[in-house]
N, C-alpha and C. Protein backbone atom coordinates (compact mmCIF):
# COMPACT_ATOMS: atom_id res chain seq x y z
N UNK A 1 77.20 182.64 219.08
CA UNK A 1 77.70 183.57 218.10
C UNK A 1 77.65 182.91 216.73
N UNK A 2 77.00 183.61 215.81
CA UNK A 2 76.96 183.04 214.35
C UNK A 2 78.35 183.92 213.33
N UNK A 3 78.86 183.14 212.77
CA UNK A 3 80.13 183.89 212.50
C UNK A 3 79.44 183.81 211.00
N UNK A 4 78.99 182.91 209.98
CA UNK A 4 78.81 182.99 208.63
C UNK A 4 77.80 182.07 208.62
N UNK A 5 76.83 182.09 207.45
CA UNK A 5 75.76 181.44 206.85
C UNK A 5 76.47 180.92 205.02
N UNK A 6 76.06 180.18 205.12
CA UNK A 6 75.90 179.49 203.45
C UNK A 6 74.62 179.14 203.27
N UNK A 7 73.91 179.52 201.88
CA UNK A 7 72.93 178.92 201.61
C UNK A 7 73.61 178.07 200.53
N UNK A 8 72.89 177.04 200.08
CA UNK A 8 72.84 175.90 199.08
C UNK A 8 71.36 175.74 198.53
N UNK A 9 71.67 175.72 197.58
CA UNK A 9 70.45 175.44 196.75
C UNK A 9 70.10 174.15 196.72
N UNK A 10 68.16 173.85 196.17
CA UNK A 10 68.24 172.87 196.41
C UNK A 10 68.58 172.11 195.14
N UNK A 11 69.09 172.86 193.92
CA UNK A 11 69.13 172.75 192.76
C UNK A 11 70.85 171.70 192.59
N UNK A 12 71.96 172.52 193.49
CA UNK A 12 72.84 172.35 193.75
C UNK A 12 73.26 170.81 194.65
N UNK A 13 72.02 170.29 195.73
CA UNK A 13 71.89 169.18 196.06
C UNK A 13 71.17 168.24 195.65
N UNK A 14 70.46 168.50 194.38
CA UNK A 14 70.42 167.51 193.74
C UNK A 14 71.53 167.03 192.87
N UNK A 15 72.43 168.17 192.59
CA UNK A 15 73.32 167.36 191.66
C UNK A 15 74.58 166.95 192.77
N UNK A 16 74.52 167.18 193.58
CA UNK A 16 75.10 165.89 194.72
C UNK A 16 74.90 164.86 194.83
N UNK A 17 73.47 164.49 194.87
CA UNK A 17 72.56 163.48 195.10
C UNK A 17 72.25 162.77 193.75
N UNK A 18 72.62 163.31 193.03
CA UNK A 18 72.76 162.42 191.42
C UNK A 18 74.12 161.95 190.97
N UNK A 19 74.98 162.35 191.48
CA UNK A 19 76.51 162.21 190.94
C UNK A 19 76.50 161.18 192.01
N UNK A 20 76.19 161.23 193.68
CA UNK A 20 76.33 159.85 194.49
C UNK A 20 75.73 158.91 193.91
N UNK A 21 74.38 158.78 194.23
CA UNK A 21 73.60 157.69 193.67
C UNK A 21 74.12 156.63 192.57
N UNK A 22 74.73 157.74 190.98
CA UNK A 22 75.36 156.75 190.60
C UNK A 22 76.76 155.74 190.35
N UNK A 23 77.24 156.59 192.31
CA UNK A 23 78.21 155.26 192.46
C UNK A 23 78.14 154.33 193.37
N UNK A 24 76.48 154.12 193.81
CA UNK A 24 76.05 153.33 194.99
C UNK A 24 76.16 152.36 193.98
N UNK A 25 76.04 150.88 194.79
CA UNK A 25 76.03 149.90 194.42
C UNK A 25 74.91 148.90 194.24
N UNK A 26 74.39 148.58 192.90
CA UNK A 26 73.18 148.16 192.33
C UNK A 26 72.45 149.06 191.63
N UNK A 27 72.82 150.57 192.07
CA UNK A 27 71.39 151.50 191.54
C UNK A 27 72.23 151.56 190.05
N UNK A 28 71.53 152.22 188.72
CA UNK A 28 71.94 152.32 187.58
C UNK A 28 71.54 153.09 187.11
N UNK A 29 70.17 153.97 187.63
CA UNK A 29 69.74 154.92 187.33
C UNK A 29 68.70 155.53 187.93
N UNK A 30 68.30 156.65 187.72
CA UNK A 30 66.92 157.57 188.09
C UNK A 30 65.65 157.13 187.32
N UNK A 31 64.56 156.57 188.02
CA UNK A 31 63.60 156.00 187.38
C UNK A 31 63.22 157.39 186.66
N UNK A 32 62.48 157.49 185.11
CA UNK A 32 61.92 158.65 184.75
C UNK A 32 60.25 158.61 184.98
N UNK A 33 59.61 158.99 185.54
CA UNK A 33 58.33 158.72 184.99
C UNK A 33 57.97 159.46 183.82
N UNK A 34 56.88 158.44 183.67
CA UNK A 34 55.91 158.60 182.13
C UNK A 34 55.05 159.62 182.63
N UNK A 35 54.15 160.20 181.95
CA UNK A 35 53.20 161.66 182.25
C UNK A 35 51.66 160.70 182.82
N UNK A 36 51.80 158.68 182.08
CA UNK A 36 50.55 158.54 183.01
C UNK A 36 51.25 158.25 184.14
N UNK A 37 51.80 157.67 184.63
CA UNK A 37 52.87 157.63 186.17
C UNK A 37 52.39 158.73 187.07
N UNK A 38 52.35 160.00 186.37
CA UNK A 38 52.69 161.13 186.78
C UNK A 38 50.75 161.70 187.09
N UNK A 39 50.43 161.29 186.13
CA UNK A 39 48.41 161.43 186.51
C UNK A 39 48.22 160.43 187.44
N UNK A 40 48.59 159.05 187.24
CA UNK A 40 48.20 158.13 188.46
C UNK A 40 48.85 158.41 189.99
N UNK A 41 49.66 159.05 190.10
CA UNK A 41 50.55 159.68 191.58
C UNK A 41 51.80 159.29 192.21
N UNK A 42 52.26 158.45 191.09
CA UNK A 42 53.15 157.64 191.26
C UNK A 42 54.35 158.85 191.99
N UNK A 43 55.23 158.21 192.40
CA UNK A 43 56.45 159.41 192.91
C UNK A 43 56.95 159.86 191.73
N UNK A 44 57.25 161.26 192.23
CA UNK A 44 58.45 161.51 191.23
C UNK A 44 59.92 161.64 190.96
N UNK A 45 60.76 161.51 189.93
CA UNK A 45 62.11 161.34 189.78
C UNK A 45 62.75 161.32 191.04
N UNK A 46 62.93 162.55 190.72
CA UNK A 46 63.55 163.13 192.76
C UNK A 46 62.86 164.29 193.45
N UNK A 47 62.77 164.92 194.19
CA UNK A 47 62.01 165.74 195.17
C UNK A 47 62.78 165.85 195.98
N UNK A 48 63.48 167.06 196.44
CA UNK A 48 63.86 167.70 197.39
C UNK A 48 63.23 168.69 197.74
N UNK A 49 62.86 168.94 199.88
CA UNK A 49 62.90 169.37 200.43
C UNK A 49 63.77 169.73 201.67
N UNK A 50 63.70 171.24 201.72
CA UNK A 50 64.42 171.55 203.04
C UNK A 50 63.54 172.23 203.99
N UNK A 51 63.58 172.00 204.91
CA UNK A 51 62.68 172.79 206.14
C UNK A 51 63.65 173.31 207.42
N UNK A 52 64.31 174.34 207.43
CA UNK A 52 65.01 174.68 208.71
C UNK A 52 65.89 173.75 208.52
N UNK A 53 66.57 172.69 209.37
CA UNK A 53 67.76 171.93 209.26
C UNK A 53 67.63 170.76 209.18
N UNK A 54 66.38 170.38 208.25
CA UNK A 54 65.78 169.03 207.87
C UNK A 54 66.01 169.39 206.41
N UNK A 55 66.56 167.99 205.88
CA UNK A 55 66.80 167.92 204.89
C UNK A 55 65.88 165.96 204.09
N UNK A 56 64.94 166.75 203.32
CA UNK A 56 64.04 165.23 202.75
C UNK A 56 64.30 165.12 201.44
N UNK A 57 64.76 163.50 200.97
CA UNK A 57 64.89 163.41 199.58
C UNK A 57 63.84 161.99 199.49
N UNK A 58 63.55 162.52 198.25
CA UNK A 58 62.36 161.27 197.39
C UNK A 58 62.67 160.87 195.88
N UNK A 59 63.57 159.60 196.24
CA UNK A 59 64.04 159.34 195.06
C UNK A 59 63.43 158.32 194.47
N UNK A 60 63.31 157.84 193.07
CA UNK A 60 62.77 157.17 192.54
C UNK A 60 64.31 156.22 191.24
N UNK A 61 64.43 154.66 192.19
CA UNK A 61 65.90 154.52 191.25
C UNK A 61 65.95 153.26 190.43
N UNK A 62 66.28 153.15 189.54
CA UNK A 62 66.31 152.07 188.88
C UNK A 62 67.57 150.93 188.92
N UNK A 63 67.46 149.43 189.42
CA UNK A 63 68.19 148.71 189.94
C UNK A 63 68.36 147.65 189.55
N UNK A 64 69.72 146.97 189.60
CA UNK A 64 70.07 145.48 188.98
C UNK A 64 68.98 145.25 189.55
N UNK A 65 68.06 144.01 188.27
CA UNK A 65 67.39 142.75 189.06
C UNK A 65 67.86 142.21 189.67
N UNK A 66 69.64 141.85 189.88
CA UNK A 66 69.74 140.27 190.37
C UNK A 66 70.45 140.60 191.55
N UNK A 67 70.54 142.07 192.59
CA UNK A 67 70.93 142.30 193.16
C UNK A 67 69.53 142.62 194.61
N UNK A 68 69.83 142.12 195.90
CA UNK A 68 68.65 142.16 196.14
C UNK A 68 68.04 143.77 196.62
N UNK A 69 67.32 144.09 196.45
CA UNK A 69 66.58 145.50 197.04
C UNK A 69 67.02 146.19 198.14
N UNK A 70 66.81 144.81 199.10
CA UNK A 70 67.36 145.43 200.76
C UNK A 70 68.33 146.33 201.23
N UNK A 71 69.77 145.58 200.09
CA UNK A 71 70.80 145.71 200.14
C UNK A 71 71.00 146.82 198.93
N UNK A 72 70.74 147.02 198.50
CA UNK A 72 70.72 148.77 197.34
C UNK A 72 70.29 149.59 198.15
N UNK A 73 68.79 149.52 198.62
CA UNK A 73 68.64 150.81 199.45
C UNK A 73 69.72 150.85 200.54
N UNK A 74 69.78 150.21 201.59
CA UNK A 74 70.49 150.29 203.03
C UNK A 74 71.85 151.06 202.53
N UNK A 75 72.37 150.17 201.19
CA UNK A 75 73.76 151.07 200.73
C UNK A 75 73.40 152.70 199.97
N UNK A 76 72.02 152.70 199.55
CA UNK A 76 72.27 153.67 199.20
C UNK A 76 72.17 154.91 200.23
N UNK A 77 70.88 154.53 200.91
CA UNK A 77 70.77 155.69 201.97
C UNK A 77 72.32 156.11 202.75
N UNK A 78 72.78 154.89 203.46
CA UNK A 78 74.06 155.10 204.11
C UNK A 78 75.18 156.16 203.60
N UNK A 79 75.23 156.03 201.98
CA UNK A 79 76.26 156.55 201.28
C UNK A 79 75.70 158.03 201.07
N UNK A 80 74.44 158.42 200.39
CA UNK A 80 74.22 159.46 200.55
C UNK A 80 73.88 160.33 202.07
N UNK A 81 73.96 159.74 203.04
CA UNK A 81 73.92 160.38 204.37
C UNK A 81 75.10 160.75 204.65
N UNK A 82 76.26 160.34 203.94
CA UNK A 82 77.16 160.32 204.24
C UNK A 82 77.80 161.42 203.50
N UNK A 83 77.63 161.38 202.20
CA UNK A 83 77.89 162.42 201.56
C UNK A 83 77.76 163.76 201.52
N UNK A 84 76.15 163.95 201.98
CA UNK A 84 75.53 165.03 202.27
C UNK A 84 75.91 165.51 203.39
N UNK A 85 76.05 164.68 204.31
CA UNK A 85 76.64 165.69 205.89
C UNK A 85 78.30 166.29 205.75
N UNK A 86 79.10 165.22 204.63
CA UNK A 86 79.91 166.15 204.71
C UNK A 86 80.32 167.43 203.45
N UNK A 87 79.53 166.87 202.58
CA UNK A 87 79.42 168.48 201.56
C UNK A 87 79.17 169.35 201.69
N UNK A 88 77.72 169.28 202.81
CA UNK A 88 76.92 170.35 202.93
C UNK A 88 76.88 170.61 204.54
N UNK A 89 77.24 169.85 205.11
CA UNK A 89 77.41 170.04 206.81
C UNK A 89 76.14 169.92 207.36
N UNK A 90 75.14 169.18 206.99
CA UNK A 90 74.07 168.42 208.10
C UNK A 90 74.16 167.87 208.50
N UNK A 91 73.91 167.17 209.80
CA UNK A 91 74.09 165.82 210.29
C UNK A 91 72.90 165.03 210.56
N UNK A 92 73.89 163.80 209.88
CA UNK A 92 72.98 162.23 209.41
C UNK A 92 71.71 162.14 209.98
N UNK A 93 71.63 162.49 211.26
CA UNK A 93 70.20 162.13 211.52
C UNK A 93 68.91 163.12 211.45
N UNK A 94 69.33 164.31 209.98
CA UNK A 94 68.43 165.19 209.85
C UNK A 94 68.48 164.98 208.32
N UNK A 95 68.90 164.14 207.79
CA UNK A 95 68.72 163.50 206.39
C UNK A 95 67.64 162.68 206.27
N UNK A 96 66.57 162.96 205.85
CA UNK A 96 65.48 161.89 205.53
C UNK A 96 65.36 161.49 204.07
N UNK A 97 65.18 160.00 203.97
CA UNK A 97 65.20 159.36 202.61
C UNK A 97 64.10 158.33 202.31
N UNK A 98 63.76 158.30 201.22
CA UNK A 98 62.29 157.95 200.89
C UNK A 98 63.06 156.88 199.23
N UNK A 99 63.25 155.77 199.36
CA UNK A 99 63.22 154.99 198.12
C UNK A 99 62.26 154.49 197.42
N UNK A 100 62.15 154.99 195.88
CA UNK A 100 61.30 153.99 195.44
C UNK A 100 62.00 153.27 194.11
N UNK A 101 62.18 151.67 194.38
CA UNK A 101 63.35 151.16 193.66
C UNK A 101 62.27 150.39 192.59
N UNK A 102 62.67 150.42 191.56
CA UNK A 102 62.56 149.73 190.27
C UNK A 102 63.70 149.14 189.40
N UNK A 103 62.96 147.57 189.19
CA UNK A 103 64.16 146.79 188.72
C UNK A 103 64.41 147.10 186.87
N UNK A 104 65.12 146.98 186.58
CA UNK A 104 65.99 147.28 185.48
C UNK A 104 65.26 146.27 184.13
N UNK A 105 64.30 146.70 183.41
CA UNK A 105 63.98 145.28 182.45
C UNK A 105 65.16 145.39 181.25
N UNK A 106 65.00 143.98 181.28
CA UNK A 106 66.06 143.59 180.33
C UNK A 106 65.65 143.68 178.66
């Protein structure tokens, strides 16, 4: 028995996914790309998809240098899996996440 539906936008989970991100630990920002970035194929900012009850994000983040990589992503994915299943009611293992981390020049 289906008692109610919610849709969510995917407009609406990105700004989930932007308000988390910047309280993970190490990230500092959303890489922007440049327009050649953007001719050469580089990823972009963020990218959300939903497919049925798959939910894919492709983020692109900008990160302390002196913090190591491993440990930004692992915290970040964790935290936004975490977030998202309970804002939006998916569960964690239909969250897919795609990092592409860039260090912070000084």
């Amino acid at each position: 028995m289906i008692i109610g539906r919610t849709i969510i936008s995917e407009k609406a989970i990105e700004q989930i996914v932007l308000e988390t991100i910047y309280d993970c630990y190490g990230v500092v920002g959303v890489h922007k790309s440049t327009i050649l970035e953007k001719v050469q194929g580089k990823p972009p900012d963020i990218k959300i998809k939903t497919r049925r009850d798959i939910l894919t994000l492709q983020l692109s983040l900008l990160v302390d240098p002196e913090l190591p990589f491993q440990q930004v992503a692992k915290n970040t994915i964790h935290t936004l899996r975490f977030i998202l299943s309970k804002m939006i009611g998916i569960e964690q293992d239909n969250i897919k996440i795609k990092l592409y981390l860039y260090k912070v020049k000084a």
